[in-house]
Structures are given as structure tokens and as C-alpha cells.
C-alpha atoms as a PDB file:
ATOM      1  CA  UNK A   1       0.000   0.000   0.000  1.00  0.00           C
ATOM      2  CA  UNK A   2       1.245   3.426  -0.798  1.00  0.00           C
ATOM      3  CA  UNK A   3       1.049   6.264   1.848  1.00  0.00           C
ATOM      4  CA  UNK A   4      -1.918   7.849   0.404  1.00  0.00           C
ATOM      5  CA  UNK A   5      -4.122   4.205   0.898  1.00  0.00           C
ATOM      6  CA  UNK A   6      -2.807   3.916   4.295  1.00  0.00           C
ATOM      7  CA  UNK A   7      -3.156   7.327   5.430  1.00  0.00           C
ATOM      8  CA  UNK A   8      -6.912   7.086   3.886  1.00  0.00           C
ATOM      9  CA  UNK A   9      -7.798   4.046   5.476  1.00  0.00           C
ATOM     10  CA  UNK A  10      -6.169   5.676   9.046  1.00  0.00           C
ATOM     11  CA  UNK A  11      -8.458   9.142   8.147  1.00  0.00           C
ATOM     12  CA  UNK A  12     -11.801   6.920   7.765  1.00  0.00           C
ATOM     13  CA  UNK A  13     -10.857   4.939  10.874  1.00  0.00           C
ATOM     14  CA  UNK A  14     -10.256   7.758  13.010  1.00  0.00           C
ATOM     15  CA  UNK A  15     -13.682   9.460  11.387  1.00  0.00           C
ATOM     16  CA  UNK A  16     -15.297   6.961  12.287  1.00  0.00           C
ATOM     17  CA  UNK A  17     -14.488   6.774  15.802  1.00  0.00           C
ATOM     18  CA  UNK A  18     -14.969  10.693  16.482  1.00  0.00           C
ATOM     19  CA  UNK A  19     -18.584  10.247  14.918  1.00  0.00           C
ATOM     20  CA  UNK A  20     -18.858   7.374  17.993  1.00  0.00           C
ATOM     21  CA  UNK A  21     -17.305   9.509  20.708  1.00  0.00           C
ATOM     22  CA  UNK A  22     -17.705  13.118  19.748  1.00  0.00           C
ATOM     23  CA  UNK A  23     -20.286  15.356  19.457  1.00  0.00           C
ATOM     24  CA  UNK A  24     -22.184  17.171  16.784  1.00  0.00           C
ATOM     25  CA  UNK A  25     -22.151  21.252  16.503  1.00  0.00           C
ATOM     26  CA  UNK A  26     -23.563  23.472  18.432  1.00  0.00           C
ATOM     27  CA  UNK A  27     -25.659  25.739  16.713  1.00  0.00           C
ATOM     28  CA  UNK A  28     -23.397  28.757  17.021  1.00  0.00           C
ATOM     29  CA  UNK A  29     -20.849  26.148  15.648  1.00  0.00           C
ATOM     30  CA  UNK A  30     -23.166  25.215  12.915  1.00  0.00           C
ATOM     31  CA  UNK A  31     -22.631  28.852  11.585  1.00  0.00           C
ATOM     32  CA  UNK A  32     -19.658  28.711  11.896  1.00  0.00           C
ATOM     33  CA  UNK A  33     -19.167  25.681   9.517  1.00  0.00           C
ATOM     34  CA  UNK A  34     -21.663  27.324   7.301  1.00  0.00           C
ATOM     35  CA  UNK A  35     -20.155  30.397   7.079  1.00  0.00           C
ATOM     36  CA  UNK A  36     -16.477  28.975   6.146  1.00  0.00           C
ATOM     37  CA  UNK A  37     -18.149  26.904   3.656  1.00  0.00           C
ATOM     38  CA  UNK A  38     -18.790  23.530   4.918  1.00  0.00           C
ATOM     39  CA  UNK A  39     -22.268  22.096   2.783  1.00  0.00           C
ATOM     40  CA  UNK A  40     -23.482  20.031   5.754  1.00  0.00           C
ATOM     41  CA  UNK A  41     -22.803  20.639   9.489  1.00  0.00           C
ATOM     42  CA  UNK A  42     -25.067  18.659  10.651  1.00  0.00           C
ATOM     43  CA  UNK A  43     -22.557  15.645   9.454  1.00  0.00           C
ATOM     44  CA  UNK A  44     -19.316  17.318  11.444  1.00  0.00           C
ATOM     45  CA  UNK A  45     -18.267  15.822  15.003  1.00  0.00           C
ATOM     46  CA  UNK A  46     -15.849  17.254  17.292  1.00  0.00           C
ATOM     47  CA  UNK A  47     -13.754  14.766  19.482  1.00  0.00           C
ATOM     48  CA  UNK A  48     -11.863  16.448  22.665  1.00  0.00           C
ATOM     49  CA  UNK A  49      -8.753  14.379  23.208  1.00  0.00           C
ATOM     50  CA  UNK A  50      -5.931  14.943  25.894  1.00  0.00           C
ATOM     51  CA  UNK A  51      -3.403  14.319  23.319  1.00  0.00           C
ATOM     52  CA  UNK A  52      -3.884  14.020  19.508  1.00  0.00           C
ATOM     53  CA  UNK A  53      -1.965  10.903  18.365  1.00  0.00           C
ATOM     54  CA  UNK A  54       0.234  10.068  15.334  1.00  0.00           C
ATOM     55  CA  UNK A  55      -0.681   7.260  13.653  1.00  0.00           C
ATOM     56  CA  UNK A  56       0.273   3.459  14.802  1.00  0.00           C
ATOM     57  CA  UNK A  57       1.036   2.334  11.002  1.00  0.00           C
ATOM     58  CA  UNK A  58       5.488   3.334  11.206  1.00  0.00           C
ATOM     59  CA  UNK A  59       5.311   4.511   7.779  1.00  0.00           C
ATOM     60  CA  UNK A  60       2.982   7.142   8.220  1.00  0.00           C
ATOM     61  CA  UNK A  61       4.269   8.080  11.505  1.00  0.00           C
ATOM     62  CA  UNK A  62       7.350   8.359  10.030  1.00  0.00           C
ATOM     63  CA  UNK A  63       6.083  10.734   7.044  1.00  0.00           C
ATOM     64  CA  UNK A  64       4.627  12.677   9.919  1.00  0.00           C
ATOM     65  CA  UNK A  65       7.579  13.343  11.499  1.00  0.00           C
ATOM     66  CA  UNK A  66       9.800  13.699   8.649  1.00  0.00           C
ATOM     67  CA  UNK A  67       7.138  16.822   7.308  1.00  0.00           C
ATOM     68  CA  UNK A  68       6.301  18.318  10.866  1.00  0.00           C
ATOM     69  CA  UNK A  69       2.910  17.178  10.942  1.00  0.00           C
ATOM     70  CA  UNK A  70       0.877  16.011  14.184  1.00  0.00           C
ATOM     71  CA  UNK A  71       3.959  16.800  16.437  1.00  0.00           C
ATOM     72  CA  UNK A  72       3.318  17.368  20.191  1.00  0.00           C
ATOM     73  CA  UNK A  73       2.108  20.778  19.624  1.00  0.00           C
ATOM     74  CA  UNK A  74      -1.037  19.760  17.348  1.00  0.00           C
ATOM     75  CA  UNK A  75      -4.312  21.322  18.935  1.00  0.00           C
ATOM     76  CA  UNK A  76      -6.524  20.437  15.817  1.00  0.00           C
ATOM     77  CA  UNK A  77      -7.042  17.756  13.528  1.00  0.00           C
ATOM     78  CA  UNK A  78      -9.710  17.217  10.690  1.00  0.00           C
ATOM     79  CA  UNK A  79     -10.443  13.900   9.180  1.00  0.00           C
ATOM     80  CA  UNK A  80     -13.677  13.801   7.017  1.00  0.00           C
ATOM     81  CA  UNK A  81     -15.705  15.258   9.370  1.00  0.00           C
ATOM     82  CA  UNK A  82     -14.724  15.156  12.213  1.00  0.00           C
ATOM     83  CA  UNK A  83     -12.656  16.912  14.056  1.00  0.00           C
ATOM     84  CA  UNK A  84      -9.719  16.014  17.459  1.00  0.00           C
ATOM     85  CA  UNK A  85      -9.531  18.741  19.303  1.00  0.00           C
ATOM     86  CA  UNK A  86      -7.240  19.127  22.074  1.00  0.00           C
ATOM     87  CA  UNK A  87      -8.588  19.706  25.570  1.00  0.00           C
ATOM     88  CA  UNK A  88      -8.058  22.980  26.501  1.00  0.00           C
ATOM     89  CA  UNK A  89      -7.558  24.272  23.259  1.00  0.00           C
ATOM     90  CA  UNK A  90     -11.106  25.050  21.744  1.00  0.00           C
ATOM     91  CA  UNK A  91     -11.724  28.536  20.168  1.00  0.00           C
ATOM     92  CA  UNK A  92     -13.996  29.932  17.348  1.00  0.00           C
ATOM     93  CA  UNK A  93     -10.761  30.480  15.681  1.00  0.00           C
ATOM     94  CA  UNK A  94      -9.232  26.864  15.962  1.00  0.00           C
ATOM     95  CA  UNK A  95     -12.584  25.427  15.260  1.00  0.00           C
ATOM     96  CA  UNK A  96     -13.033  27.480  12.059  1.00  0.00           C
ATOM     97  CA  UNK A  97      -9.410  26.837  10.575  1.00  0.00           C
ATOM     98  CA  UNK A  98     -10.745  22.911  11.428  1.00  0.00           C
ATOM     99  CA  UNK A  99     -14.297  23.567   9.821  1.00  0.00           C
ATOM    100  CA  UNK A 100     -12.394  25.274   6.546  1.00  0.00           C
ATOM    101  CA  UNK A 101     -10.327  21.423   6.184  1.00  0.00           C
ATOM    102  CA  UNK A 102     -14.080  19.953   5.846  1.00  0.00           C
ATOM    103  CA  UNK A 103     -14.999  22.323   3.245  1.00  0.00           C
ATOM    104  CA  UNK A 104     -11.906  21.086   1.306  1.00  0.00           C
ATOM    105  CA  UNK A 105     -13.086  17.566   1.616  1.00  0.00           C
ATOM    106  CA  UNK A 106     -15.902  18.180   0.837  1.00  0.00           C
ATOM    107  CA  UNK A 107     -14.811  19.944  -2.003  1.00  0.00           C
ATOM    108  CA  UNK A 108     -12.404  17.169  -2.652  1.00  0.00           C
ATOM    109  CA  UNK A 109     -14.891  14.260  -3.252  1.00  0.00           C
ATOM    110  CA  UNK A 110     -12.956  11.782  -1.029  1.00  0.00           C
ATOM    111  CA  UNK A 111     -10.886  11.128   1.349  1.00  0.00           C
ATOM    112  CA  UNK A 112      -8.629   9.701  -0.561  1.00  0.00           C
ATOM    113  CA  UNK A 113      -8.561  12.867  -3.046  1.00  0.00           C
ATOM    114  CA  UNK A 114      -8.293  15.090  -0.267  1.00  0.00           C
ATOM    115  CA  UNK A 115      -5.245  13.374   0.893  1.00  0.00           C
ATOM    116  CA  UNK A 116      -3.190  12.912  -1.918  1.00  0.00           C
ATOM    117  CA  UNK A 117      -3.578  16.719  -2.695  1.00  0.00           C
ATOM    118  CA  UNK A 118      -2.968  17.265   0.970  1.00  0.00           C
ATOM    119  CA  UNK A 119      -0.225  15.142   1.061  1.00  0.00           C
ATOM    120  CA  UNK A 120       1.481  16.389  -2.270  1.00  0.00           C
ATOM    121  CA  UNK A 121       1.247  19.778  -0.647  1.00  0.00           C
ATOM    122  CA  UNK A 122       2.859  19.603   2.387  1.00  0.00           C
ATOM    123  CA  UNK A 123       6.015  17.617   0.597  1.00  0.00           C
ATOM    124  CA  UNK A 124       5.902  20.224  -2.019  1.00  0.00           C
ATOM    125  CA  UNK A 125       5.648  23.300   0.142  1.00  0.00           C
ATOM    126  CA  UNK A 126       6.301  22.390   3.773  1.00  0.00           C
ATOM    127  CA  UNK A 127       3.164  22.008   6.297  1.00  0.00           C
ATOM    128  CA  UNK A 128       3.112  25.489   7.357  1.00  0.00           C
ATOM    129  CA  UNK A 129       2.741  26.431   3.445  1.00  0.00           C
ATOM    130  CA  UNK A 130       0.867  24.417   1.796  1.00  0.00           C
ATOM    131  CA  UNK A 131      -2.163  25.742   0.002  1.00  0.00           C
ATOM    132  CA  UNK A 132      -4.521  23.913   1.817  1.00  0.00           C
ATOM    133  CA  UNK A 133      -3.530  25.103   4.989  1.00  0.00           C
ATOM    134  CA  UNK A 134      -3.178  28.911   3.652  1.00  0.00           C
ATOM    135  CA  UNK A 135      -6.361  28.642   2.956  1.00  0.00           C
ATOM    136  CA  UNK A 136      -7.547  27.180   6.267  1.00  0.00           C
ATOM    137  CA  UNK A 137      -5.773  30.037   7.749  1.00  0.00           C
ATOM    138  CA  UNK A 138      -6.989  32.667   5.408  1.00  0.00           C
ATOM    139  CA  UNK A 139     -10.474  31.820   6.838  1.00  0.00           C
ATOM    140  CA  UNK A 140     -10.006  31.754  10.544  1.00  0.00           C
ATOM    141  CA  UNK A 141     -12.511  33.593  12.426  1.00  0.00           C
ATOM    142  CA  UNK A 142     -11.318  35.959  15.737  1.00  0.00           C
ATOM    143  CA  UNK A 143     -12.986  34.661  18.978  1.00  0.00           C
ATOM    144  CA  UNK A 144     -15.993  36.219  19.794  1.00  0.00           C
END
């Protein structure tokens, strides 16, 4: 399997299980989704972790390590929808920056479509520029 297959079936996994243990938007949230793009909010689950966790599968652990991404310092993570948030950490701006990464799959088509643009990114460009998360950032909303 190549890294874009694993990391999908890891993505869908770990979707799967913050649909089971997380909760849905509030309604303020809702907007929030709506108003960064997201078609369906209703779908989106947030998951409040202690710690967000690397994958198991070495491979992709090792990618994410070798390109910076889910290191110790990760507050936010988006996979399908939903969403690992950090306890603690929770803000209308993190939350947006999350809800824009749904939009994109969304806007994507899959998982898997999402991911190997994602992941082409962040080797191109680095993880703090890569166009998808640019864009994420360019639609972060100030706490209010």
C-alpha cells in the first residue's frame, strides 16, 4: 500500500471513531461551519482528546515526522468530518481553521482525493505552506 491508501484508510478509521465519541455542533458552531463553507454541518463531530496521536502504522508516523505534521504541539485535527480537538484548546478560531479542512473535503470528493492533494502539498511546500492550509488560515474567524 502506498502512503496515500494507508493514510486514507487511518483518516476513515479515526472518522469513524470521532462520529462514535464526539459530538455534533452546536448551533453557534453550525454557523460557523456554514459560514467557512462547509455544505453540511449537521454531518461534522468534534472529538476532545488529551493528546492528539500520530498514527500506529510506522510509515505514516514516520512521514509525519519527517514533514512536521501532528507533532506534540497539534491542537486540531480534521479527518472527514470530524474533528480532534485538544482539551483545553477550543476557540472559534481553531474550530473554524478545522471547519475550513471539511470544506476542502468536501470539495475534494474523497478522502482519498483530499489526501493525496494534501499530502502532495505539504512535501511540495512544507506544512506550514501548503495551500490547503493557507487557505484554512486565510479563513479563521477571531474569537468572539
Amino acid at each position: 500500500m502506498d502512503i496515500v491508501s494507508n493514510a486514507t484508510k487511518w483518516v476513515e478509521q479515526n472518522q469513524s471513531l470521532i462520529c462514535l465519541l464526539g459530538r455534533t455542533l452546536t448551533l453557534e458552531e453550525q454557523i460557523i461551519a456554514s459560514h467557512v463553507g462547509v455544505a453540511t454541518p449537521e454531518q461534522v463531530h468534534v472529538y476532545e482528546v488529551p493528546v492528539i496521536k500520530p498514527p500506529n502504522d510506522p510509515v505514516l508516523a514516520a512521514s509525519c515526522e519527517q514533514f512536521g505534521f501532528l507533532t506534540a504541539n497539534t491542537i486540531g485535527l480534521t479527518l472527514g468530518y470530524g474533528i480532534y480537538i485538544k482539551q483545553g484548546y477550543l476557540s472559534t478560531r481553531l474550530l473554524s481553521h478545522e471547519l475550513r479542512h471539511v470544506y476542502q473535503y468536501e470539495q475534494a470528493g474523497s478522502t482519498e482525493m483530499f489526501l493525496s492533494r494534501y499530502i502532495s502539498e505539504i512535501m511540495k511546500f512544507g506544512y506550514e505552506n501548503a495551500p490547503y492550509e493557507l487557505d484554512a488560515r486565510s479563513h479563521e474567524l477571531r474569537n468572539t
